[in-house]
PDB file of N, CA and C in Angstrom:
ATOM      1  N   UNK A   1      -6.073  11.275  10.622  1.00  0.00           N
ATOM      2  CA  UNK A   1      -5.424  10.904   9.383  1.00  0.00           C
ATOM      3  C   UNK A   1      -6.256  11.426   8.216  1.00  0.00           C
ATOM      4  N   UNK A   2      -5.935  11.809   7.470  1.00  0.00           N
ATOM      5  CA  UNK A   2      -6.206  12.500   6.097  1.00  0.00           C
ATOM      6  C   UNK A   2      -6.291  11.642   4.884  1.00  0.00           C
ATOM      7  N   UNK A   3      -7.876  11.408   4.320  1.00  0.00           N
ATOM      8  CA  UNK A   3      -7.839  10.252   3.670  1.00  0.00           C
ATOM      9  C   UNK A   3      -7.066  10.747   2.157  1.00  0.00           C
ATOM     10  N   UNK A   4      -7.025   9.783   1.156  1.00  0.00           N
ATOM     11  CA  UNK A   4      -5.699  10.522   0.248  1.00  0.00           C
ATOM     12  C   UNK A   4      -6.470   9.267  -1.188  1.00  0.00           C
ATOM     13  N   UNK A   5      -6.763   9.680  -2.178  1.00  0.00           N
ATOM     14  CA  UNK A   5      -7.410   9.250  -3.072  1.00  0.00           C
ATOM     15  C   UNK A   5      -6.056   8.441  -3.893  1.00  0.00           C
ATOM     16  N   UNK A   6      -6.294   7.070  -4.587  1.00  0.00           N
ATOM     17  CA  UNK A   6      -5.489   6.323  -5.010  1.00  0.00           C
ATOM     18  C   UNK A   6      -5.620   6.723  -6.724  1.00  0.00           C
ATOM     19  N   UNK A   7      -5.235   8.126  -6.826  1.00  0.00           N
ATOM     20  CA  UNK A   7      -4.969   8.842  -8.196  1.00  0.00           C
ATOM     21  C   UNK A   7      -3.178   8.912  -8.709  1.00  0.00           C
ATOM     22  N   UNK A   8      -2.505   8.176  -8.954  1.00  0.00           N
ATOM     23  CA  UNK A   8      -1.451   8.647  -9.088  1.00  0.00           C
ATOM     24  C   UNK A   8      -0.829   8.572  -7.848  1.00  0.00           C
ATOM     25  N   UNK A   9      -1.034   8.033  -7.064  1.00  0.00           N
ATOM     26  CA  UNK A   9      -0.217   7.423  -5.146  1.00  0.00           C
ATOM     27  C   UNK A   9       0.339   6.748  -5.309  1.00  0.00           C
ATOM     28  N   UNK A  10       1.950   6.963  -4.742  1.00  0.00           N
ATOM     29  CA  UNK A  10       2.750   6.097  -4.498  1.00  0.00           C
ATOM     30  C   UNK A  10       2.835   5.547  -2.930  1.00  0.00           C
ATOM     31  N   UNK A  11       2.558   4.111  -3.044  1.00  0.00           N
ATOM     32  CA  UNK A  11       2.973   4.003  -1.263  1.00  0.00           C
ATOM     33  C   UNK A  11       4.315   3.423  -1.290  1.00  0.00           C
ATOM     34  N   UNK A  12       5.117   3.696  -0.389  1.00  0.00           N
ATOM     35  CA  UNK A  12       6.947   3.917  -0.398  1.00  0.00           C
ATOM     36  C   UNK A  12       6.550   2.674   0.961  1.00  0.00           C
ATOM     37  N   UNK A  13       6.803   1.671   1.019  1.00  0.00           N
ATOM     38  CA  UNK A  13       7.339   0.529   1.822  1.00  0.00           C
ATOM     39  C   UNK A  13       8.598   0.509   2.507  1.00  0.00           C
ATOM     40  N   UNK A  14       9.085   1.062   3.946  1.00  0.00           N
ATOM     41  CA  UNK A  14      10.297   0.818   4.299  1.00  0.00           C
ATOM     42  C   UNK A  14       9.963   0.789   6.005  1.00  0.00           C
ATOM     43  N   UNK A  15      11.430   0.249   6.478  1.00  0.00           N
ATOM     44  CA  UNK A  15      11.514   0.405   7.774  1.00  0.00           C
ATOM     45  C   UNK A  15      11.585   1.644   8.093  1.00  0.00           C
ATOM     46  N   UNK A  16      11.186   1.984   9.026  1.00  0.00           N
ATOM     47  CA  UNK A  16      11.104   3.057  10.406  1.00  0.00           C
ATOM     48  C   UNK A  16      10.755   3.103  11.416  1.00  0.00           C
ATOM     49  N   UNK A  17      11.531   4.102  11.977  1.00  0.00           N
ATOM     50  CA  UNK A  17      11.132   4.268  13.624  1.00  0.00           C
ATOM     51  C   UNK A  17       9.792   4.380  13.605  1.00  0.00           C
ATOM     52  N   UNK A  18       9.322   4.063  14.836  1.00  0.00           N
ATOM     53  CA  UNK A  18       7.858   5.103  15.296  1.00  0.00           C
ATOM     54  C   UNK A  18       7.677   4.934  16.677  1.00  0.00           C
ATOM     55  N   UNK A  19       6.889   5.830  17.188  1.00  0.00           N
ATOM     56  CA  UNK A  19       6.360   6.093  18.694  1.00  0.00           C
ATOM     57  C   UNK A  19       5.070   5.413  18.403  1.00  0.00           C
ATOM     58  N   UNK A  20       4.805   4.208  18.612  1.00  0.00           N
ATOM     59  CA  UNK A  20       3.160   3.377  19.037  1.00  0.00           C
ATOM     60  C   UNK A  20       2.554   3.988  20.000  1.00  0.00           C
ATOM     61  N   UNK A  21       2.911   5.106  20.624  1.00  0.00           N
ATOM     62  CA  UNK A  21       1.954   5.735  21.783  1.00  0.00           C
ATOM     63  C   UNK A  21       2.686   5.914  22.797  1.00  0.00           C
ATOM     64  N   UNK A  22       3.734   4.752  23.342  1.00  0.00           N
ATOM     65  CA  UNK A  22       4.506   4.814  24.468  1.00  0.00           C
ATOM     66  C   UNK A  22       5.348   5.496  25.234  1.00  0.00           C
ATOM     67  N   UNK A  23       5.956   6.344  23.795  1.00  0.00           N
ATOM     68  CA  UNK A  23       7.033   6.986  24.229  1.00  0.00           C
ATOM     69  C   UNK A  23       8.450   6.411  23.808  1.00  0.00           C
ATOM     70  N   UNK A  24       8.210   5.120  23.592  1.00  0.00           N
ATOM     71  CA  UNK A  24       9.708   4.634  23.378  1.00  0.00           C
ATOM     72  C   UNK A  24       9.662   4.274  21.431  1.00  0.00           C
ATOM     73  N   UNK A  25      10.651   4.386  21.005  1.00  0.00           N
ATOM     74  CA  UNK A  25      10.783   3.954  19.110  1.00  0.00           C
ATOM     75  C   UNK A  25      10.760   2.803  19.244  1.00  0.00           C
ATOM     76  N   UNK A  26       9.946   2.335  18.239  1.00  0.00           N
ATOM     77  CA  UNK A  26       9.939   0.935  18.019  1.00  0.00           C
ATOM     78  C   UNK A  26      10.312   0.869  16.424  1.00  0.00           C
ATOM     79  N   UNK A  27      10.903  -0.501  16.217  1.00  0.00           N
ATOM     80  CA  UNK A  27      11.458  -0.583  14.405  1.00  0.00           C
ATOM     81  C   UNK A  27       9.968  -1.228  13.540  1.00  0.00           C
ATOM     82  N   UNK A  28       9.039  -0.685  12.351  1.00  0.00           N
ATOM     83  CA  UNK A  28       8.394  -1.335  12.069  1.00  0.00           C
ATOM     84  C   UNK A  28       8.524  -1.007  10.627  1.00  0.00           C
ATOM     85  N   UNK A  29       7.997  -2.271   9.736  1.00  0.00           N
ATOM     86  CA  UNK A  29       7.486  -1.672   8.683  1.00  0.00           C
ATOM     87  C   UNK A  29       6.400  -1.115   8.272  1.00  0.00           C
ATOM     88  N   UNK A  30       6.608   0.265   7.274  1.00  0.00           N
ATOM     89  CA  UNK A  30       5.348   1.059   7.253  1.00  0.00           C
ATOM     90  C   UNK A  30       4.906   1.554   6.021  1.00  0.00           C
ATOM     91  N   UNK A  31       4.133   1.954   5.633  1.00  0.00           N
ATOM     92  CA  UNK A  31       3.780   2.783   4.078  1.00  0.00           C
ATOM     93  C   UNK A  31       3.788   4.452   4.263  1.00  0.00           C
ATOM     94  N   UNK A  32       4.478   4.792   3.393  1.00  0.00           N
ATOM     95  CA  UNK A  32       4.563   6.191   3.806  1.00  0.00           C
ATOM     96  C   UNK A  32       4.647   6.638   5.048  1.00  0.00           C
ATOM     97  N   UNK A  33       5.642   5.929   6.071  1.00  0.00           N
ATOM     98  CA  UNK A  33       6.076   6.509   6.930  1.00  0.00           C
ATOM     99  C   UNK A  33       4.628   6.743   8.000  1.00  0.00           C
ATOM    100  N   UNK A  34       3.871   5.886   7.676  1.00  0.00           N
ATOM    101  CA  UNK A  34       2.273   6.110   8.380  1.00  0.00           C
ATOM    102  C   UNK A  34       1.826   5.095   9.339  1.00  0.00           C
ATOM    103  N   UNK A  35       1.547   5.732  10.325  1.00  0.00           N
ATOM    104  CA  UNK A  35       0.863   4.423  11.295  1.00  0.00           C
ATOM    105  C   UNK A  35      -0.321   4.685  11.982  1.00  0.00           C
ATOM    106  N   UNK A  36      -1.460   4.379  11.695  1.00  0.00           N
ATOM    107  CA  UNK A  36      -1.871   3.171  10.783  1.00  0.00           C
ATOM    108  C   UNK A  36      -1.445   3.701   9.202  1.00  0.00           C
ATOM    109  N   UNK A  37      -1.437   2.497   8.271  1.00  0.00           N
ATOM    110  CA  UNK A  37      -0.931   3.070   7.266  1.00  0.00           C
ATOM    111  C   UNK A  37      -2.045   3.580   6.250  1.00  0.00           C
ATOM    112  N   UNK A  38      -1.349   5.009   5.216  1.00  0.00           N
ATOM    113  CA  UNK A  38      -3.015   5.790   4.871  1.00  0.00           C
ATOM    114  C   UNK A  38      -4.080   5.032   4.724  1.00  0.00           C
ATOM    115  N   UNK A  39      -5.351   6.214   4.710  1.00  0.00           N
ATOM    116  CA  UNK A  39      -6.781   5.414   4.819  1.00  0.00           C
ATOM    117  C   UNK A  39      -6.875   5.927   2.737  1.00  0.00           C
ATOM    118  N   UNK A  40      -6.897   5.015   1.978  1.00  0.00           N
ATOM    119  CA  UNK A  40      -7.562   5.022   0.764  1.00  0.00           C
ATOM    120  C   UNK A  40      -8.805   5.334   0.529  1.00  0.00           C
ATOM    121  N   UNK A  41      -9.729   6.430  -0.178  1.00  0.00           N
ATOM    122  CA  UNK A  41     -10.875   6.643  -0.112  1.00  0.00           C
ATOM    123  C   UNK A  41     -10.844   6.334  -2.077  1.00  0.00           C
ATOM    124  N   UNK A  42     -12.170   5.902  -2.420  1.00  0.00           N
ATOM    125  CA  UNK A  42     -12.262   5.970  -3.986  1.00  0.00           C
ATOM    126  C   UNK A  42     -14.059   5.539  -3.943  1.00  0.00           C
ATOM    127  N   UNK A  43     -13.924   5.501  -5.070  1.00  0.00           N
ATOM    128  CA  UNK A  43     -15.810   5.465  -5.418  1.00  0.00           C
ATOM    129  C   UNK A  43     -15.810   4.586  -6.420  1.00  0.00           C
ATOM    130  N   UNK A  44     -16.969   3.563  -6.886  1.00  0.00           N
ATOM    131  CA  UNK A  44     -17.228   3.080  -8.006  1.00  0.00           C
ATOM    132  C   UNK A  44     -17.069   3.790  -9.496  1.00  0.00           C
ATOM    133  N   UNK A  45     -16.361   3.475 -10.261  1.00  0.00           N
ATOM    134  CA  UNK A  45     -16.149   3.578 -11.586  1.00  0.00           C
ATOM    135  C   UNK A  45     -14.439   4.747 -11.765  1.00  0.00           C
ATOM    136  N   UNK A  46     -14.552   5.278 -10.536  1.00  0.00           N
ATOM    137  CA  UNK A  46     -13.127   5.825 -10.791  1.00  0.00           C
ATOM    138  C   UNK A  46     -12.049   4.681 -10.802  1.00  0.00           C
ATOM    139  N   UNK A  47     -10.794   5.102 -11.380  1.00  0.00           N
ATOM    140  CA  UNK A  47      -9.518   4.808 -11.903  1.00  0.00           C
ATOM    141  C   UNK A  47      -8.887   4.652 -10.524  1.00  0.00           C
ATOM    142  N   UNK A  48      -7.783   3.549 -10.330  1.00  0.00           N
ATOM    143  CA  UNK A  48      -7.563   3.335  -8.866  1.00  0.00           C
ATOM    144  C   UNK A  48      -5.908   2.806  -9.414  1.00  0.00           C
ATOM    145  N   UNK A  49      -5.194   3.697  -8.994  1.00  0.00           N
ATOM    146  CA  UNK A  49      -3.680   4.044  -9.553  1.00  0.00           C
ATOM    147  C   UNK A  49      -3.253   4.107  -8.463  1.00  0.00           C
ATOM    148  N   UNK A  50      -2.317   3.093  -8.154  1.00  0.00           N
ATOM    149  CA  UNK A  50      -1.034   3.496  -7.290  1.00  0.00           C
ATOM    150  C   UNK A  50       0.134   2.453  -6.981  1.00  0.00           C
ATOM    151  N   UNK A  51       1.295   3.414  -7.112  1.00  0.00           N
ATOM    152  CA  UNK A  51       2.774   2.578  -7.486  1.00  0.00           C
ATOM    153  C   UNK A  51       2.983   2.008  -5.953  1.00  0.00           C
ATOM    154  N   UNK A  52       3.261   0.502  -5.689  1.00  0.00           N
ATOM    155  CA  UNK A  52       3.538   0.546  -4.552  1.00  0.00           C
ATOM    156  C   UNK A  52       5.678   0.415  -4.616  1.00  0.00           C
ATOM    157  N   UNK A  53       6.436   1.072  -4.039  1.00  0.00           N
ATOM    158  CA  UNK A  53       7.706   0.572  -3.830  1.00  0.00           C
ATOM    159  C   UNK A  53       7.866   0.279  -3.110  1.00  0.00           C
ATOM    160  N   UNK A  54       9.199  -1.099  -2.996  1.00  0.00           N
ATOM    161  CA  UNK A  54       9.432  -2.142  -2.364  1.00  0.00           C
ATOM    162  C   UNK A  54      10.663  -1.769  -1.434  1.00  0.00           C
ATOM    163  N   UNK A  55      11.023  -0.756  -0.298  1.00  0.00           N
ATOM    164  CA  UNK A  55      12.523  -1.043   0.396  1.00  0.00           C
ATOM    165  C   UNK A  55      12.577  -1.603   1.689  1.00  0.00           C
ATOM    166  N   UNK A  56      11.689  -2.418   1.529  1.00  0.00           N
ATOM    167  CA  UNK A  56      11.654  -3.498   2.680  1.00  0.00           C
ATOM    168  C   UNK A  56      12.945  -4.456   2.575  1.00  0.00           C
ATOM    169  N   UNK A  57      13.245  -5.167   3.191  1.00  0.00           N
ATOM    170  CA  UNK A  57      14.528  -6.085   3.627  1.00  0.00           C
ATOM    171  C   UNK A  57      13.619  -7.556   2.695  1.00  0.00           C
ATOM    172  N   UNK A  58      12.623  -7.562   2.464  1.00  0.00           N
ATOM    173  CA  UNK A  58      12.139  -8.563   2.241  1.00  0.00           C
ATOM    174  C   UNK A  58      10.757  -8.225   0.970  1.00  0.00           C
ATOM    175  N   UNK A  59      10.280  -9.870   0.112  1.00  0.00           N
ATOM    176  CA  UNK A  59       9.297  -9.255  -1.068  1.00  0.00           C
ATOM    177  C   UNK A  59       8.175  -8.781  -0.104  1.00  0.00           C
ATOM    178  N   UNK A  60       7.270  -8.119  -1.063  1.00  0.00           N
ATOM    179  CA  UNK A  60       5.938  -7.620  -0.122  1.00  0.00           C
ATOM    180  C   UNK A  60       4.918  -7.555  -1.183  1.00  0.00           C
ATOM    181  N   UNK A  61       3.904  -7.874  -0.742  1.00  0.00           N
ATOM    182  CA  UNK A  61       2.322  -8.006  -1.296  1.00  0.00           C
ATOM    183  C   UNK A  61       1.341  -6.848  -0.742  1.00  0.00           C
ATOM    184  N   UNK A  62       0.409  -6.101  -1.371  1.00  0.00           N
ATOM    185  CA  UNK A  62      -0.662  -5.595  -0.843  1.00  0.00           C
ATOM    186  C   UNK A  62      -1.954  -6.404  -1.135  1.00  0.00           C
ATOM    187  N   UNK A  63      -2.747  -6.828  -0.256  1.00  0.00           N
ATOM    188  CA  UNK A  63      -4.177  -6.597  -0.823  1.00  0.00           C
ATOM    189  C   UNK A  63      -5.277  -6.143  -0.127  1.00  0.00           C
ATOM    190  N   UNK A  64      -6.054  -6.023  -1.279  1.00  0.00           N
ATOM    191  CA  UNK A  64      -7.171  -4.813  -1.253  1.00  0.00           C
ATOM    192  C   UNK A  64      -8.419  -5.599  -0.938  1.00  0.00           C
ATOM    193  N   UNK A  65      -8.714  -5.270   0.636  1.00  0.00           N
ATOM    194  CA  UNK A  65      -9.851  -6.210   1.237  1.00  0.00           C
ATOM    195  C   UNK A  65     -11.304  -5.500   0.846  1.00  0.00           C
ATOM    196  N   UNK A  66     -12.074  -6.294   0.195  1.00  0.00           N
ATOM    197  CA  UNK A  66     -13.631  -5.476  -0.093  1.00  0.00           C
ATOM    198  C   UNK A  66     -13.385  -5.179  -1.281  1.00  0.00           C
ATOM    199  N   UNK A  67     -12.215  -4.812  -1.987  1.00  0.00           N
ATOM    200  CA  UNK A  67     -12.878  -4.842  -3.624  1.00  0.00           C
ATOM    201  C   UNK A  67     -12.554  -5.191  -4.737  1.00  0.00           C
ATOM    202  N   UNK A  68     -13.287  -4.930  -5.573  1.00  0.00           N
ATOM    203  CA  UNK A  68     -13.924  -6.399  -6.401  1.00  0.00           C
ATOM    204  C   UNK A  68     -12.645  -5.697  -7.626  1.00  0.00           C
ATOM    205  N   UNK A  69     -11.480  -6.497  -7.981  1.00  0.00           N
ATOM    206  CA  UNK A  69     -10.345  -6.075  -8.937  1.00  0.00           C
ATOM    207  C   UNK A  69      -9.820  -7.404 -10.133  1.00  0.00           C
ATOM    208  N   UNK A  70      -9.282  -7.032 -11.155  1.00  0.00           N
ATOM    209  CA  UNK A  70      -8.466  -8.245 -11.699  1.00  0.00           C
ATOM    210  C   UNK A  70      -7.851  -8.980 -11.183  1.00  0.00           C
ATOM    211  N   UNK A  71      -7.111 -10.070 -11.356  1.00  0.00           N
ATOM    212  CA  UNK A  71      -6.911 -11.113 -10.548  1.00  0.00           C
ATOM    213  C   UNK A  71      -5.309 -10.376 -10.019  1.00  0.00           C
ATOM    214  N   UNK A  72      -4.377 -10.140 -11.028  1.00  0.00           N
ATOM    215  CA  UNK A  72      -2.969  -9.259 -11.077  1.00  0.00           C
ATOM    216  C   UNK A  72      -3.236  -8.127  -9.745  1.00  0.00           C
ATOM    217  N   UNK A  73      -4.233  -7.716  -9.841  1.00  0.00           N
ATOM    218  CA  UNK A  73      -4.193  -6.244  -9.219  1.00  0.00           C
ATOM    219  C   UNK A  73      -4.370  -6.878  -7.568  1.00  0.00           C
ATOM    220  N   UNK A  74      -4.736  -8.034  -7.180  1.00  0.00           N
ATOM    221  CA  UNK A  74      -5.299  -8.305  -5.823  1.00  0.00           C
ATOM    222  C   UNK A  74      -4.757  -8.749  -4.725  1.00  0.00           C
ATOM    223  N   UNK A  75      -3.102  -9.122  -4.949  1.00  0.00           N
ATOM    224  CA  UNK A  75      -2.701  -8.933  -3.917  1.00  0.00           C
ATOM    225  C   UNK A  75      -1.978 -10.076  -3.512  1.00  0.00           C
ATOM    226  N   UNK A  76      -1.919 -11.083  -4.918  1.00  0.00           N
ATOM    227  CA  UNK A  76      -2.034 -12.661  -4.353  1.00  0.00           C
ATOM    228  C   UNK A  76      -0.284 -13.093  -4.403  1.00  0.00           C
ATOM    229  N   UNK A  77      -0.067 -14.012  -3.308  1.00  0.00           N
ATOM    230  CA  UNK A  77       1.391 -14.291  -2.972  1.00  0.00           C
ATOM    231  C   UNK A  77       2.213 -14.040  -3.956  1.00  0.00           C
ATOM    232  N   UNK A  78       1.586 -15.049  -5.440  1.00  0.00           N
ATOM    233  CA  UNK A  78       2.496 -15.314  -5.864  1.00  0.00           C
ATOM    234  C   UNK A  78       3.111 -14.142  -7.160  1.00  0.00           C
ATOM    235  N   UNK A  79       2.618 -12.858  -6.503  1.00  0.00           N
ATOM    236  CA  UNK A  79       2.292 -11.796  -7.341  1.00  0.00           C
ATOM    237  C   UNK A  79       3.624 -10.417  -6.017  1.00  0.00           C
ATOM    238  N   UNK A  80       4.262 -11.138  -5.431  1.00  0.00           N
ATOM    239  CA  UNK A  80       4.704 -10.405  -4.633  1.00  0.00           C
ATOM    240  C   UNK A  80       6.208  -9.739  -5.315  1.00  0.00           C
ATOM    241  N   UNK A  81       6.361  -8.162  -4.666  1.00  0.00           N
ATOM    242  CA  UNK A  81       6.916  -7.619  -4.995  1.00  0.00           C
ATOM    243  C   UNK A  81       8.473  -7.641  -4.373  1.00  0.00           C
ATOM    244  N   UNK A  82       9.724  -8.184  -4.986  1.00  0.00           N
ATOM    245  CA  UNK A  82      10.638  -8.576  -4.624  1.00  0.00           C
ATOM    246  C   UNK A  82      11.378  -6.613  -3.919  1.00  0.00           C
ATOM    247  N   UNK A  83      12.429  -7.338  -3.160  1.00  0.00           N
ATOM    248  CA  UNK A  83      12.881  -5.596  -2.812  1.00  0.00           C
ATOM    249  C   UNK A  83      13.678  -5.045  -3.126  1.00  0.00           C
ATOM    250  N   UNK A  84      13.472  -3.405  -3.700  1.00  0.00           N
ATOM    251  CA  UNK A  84      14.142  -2.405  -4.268  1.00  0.00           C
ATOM    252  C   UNK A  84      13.161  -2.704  -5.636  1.00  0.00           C
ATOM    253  N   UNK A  85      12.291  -3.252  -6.283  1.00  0.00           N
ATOM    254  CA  UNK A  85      11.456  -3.128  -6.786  1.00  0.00           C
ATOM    255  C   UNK A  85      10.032  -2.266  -6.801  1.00  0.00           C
ATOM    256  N   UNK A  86       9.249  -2.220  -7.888  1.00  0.00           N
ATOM    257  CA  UNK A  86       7.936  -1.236  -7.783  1.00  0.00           C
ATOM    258  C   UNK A  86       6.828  -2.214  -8.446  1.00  0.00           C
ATOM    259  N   UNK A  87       5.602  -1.817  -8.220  1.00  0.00           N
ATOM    260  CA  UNK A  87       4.695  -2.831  -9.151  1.00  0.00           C
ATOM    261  C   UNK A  87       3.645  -1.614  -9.215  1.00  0.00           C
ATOM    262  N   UNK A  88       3.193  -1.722 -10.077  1.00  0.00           N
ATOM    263  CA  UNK A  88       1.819  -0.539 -10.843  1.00  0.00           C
ATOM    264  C   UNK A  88       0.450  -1.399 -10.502  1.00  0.00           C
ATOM    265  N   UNK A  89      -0.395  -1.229  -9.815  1.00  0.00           N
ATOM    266  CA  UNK A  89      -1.654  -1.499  -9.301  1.00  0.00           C
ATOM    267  C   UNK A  89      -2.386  -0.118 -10.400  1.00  0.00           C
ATOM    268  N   UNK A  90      -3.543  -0.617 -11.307  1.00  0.00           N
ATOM    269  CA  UNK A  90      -4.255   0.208 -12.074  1.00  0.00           C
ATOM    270  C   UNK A  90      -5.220  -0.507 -12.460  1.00  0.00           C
ATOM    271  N   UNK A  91      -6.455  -0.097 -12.372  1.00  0.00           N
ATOM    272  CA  UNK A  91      -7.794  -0.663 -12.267  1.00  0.00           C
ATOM    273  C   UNK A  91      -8.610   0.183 -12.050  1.00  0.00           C
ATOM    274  N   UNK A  92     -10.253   0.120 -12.818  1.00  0.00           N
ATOM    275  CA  UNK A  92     -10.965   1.103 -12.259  1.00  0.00           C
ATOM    276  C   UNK A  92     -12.417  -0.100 -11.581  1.00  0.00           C
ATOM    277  N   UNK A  93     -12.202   0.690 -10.535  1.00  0.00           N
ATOM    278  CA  UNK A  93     -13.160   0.202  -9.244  1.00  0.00           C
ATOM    279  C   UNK A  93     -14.395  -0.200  -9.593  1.00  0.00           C
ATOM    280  N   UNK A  94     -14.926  -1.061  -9.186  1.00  0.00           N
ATOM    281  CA  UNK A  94     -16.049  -1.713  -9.791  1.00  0.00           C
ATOM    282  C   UNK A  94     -17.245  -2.280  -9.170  1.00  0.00           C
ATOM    283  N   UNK A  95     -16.737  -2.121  -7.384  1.00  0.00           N
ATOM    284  CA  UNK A  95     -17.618  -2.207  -6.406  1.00  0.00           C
ATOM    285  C   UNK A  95     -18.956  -1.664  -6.357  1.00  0.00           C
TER     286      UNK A  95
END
């Protein structure tokens, strides 16, 4: 997997197929069509941008385990993104 810097990244939330290894499709939800879903690389003091959209069947939350963000930006329930919606995550890293 190809790590992918959170400059302007959108992660796209939807159902899809995928092959878990087996051989057979299984239905899951995924980010960008990725499984595991991308690996985020960033550094202290850079800018940490990225749109997440919502076409899940249901709301959805990200959060960002290990670093240190505003309270908005972190991921928390009641901050969840209803579906066919987008939410702007922007913060610069501070770890």
């Amino acid at each position: 997997m190809q790590p992918v810097t959170p400059d302007a990244l959108t992660l796209h939330a939807a159902i899809t197929e995928v092959d878990s290894g087996t051989g057979v499709n299984s239905t899951a939800w995924l980010l960008n069509e990725s499984l595991p879903s991308p690996l985020i690389r960033t550094r202290k003091g850079e800018r940490f941008r990225v749109t997440l959209k919502n076409s899940l069947p249901d709301s959805l939350i990200l959060h960002w385990h290990g670093l240190t963000q505003p309270e908005k930006m972190d991921g928390h329930p009641h901050l969840a993104i209803p579906q066919g919606e987008r939410y702007e995550y922007d913060f610069t890293m501070a770890f």
